[in-house]
Protein backbone atom coordinates (compact mmCIF):
# COMPACT_ATOMS: atom_id res chain seq x y z
CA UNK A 1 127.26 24.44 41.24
CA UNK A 2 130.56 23.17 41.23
CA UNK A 3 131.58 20.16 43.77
CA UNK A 4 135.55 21.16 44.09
CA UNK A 5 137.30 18.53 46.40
CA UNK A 6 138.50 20.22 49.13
CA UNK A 7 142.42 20.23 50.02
CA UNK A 8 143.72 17.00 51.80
CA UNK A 9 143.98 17.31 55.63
CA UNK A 10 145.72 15.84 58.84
CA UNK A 11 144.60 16.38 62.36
CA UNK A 12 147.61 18.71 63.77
CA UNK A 13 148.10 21.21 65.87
CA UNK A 14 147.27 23.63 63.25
CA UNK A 15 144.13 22.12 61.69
CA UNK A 16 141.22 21.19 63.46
CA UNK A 17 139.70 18.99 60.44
CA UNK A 18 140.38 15.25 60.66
CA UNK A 19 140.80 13.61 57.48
CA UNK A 20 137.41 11.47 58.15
CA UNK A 21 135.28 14.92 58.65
CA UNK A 22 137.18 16.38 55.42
CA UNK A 23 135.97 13.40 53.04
CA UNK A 24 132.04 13.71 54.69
CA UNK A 25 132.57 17.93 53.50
CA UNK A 26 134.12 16.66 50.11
CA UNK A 27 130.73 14.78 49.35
CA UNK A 28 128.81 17.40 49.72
CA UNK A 29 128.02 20.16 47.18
CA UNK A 30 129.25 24.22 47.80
CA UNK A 31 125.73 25.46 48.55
CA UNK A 32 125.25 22.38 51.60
CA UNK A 33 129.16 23.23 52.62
CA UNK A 34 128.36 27.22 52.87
CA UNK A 35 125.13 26.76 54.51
CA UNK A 36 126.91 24.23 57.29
CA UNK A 37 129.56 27.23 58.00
CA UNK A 38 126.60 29.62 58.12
CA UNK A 39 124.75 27.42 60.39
CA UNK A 40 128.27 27.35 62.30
CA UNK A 41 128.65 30.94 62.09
CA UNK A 42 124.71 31.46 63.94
CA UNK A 43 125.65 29.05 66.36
CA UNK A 44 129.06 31.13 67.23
CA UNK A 45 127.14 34.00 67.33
CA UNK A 46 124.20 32.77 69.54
CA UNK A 47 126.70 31.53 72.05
CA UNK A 48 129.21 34.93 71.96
CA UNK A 49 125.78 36.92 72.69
CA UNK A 50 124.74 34.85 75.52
CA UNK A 51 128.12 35.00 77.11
CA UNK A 52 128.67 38.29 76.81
CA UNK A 53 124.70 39.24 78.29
CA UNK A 54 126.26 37.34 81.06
CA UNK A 55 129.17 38.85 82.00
CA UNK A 56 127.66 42.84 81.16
CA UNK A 57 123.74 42.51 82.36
CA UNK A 58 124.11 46.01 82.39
CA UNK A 59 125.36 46.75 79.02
CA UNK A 60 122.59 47.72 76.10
CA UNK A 61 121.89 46.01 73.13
CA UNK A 62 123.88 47.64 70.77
CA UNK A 63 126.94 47.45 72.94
CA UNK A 64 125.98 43.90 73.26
CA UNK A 65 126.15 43.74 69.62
CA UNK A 66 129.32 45.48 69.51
CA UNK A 67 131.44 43.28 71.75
CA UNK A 68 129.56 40.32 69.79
CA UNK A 69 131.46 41.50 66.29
CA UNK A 70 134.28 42.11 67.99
CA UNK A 71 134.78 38.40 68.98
CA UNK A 72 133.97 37.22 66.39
CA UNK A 73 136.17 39.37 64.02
CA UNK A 74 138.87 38.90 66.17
CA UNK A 75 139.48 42.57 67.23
CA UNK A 76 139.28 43.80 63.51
CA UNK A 77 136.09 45.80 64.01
């Protein structure tokens, strides 16, 4: 696979990636960097679901699983 640097970074407003935390990502190859943002995705997921079963105990699964996609797509779905 190919090891691309990623793209320089400051900690701003607008990007939540200190330079430090963007050289540890530029070590590593593209399979360990997509399974870190799947493992980030899971945990994003995990923690939507458990929210959400919280605030709607009365809601089904599937609407569950609804509002779940919906946070985490922003509104798009």
């Amino acid at each position: 696979m190919n090891n691309r640097p990623l793209q320089s970074t400051n900690l701003d407003e607008e990007n939540c990636l200190s330079d430090e935390m963007a050289e540890v990502l530029r070590q590593k190859t593209d399979r360990e960097r997509l399974q870190i943002g799947f493992e980030m995705w899971r945990a994003a997921n995990c923690m939507i679901q458990a929210t959400v079963k919280q605030e709607h105990p009365e809601w089904s699964a599937e609407e569950i699983q609804r509002e779940v996609a919906r946070r985490l797509s922003h509104g798009s779905v």
